[in-house]
Protein backbone atom coordinates (compact mmCIF):
# COMPACT_ATOMS: atom_id res chain seq x y z
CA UNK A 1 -0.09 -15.34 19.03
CA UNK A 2 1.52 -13.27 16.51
CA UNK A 3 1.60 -9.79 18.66
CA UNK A 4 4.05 -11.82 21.17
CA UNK A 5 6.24 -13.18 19.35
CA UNK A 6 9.27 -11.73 17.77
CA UNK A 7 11.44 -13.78 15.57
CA UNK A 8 11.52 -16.95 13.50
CA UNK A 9 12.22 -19.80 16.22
CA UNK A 10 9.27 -18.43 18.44
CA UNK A 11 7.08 -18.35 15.41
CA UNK A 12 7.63 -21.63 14.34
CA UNK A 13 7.46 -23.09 18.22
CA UNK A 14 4.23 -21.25 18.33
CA UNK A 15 2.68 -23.30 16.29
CA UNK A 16 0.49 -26.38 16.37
CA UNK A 17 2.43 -29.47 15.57
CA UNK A 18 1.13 -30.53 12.48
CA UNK A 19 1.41 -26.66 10.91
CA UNK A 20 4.72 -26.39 12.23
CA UNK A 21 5.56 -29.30 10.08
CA UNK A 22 3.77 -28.20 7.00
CA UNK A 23 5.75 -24.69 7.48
CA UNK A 24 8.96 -26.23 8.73
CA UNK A 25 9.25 -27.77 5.39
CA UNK A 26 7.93 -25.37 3.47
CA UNK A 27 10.69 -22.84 4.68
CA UNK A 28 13.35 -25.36 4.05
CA UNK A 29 12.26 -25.59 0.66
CA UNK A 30 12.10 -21.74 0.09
CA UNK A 31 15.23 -21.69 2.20
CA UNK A 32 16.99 -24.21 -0.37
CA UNK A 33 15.91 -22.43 -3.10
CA UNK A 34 16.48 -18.42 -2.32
CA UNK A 35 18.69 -16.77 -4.97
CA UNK A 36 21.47 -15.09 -3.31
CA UNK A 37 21.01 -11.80 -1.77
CA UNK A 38 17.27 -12.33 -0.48
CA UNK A 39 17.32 -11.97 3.30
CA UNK A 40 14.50 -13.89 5.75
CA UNK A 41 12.72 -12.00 8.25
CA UNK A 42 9.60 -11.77 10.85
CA UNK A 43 7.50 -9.17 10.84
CA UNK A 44 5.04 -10.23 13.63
CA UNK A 45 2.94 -11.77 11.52
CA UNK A 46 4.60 -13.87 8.76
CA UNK A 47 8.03 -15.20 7.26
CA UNK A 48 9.29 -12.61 4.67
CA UNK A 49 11.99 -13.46 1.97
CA UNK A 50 12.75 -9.69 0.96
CA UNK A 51 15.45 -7.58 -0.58
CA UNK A 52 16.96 -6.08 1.89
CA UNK A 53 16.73 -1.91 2.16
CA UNK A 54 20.06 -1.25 1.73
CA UNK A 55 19.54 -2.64 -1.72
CA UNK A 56 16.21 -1.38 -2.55
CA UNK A 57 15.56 1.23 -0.13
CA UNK A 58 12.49 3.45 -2.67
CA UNK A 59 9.95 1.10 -1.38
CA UNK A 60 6.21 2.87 -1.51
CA UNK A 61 6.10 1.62 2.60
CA UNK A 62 9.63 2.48 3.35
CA UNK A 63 9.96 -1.12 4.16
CA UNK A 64 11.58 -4.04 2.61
CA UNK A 65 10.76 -5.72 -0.76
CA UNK A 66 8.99 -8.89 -0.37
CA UNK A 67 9.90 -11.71 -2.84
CA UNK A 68 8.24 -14.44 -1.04
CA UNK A 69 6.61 -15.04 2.49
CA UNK A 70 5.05 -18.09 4.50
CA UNK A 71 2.09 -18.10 6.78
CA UNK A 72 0.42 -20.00 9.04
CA UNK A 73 -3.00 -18.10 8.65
CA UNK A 74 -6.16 -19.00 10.86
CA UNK A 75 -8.12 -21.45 8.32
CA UNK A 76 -5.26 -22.57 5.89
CA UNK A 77 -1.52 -21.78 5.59
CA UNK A 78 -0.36 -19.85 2.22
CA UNK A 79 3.27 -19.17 0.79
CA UNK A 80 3.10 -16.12 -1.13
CA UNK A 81 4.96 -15.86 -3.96
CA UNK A 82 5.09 -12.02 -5.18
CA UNK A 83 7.49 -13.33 -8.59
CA UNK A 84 4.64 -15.06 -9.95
CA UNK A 85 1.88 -12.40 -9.17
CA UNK A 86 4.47 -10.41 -11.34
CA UNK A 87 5.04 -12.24 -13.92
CA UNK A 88 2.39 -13.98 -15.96
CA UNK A 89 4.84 -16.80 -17.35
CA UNK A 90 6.05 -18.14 -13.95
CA UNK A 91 1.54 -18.19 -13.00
CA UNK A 92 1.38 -20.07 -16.09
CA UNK A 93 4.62 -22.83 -15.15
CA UNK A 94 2.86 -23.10 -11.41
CA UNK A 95 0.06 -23.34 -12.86
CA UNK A 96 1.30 -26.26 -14.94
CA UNK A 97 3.07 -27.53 -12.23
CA UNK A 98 0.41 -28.34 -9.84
CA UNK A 99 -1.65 -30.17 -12.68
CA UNK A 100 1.79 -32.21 -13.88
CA UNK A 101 1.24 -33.38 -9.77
CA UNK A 102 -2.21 -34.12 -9.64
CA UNK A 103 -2.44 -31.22 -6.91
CA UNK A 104 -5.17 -28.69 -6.92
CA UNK A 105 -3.60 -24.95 -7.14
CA UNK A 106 -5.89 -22.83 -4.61
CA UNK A 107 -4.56 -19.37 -5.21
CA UNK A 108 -5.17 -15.51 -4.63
CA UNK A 109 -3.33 -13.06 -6.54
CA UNK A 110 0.14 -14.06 -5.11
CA UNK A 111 -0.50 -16.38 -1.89
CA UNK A 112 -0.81 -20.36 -2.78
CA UNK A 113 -3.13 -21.34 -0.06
CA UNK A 114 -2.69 -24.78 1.67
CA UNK A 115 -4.34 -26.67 4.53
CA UNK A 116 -1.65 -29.96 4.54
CA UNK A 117 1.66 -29.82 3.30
CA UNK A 118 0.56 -32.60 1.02
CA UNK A 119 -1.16 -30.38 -0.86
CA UNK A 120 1.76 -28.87 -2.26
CA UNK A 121 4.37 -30.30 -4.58
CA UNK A 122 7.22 -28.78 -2.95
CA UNK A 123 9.37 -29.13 -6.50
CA UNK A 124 7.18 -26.71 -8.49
CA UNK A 125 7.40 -24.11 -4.89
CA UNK A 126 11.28 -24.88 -5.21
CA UNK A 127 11.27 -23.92 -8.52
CA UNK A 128 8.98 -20.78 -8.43
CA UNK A 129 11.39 -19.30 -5.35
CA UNK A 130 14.53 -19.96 -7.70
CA UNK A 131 12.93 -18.09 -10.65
CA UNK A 132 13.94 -14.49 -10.28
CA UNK A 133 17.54 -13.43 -8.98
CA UNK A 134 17.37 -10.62 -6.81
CA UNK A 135 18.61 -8.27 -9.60
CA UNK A 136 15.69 -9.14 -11.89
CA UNK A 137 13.51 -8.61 -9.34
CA UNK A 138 14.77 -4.94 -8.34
CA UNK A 139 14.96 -4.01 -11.92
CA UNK A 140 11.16 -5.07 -12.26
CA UNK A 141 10.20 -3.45 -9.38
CA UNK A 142 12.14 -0.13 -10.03
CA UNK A 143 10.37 -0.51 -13.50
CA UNK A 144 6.84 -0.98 -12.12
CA UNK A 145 7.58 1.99 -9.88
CA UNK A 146 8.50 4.05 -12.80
CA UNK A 147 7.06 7.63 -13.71
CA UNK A 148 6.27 5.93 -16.56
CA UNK A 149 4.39 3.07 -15.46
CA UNK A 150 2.34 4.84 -13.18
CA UNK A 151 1.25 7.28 -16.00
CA UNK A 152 0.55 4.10 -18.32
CA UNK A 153 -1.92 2.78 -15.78
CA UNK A 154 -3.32 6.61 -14.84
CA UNK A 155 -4.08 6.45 -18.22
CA UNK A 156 -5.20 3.15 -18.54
CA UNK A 157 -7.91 4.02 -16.22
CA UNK A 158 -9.03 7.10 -17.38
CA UNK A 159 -12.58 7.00 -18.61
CA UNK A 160 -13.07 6.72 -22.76
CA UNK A 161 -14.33 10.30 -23.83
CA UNK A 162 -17.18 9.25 -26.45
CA UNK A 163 -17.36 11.06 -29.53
CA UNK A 164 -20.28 13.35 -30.47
């Protein structure tokens, strides 16, 4: 499906009924939630919530910054949230969140997998998506990007030299 089609509506029409619910609310959630400045987007394969180029435009792919994205994948569905892959203390409040709802958190490094939209407590996904304003975000990423950080972790995994 996802090599035909070529924007939201067509995405979301695309897809079974009971996913297209599950994502339909999903997005509004996201939607209801997006600091100011994020822009949505389809790539051909999945909802993007990104910073647009004109804002970020030194992007290692020369394309967009993703903040958040939604997916209807072929054995689950997953909302990625790239904030919280980022940033250890918003993994910790999901984290926290899905226990406070009795939910279990099934999650990769930044995509929260679901199979029913009941398995999500839409609240705590709110509330991750409304975490980082678009200039916190940039100012991590530029940081992350950094000369600097990329020596840190060149040197970070440099072999120890043992001592003889």
């Amino acid at each position: 499906m996802a090599g035909a089609v070529k924007n939201v509506d067509a995405y979301l029409k695309g897809l079974p009924e009971d996913r297209r619910t599950a994502i339909q609310a999903v997005r509004r959630t996201i939607l209801a939630n997006l600091p100011s400045g994020y822009q949505e987007s389809f790539d051909g394969r999945f909802l993007s919530y990104e910073v647009p180029l004109a804002v970020y435009p030194d992007t290692y792919n020369k394309r967009p910054l993703m903040y958040a994205a939604l997916a209807s994948q072929s054995g689950y569905m997953a909302v990625y949230l790239c904030n919280v892959y980022a940033l250890s203390p918003l993994r910790k409040e999901l984290e926290a969140g899905f226990k406070a709802a009795g939910k279990r958190l099934d999650m990769g490094k930044s995509c929260v997998r679901f199979k029913r939209l009941d398995d999500l407590p839409l609240d705590v996904i709110g509330r991750m998506v409304a975490a980082t304003p678009m200039d916190g975000y940039v100012a991590f990423a530029k940081k992350a990007h950094s000369k600097e950080a990329k020596a840190a972790r060149k040197t970070a995994k440099a072999p120890k030299k043992r001592g003889g």
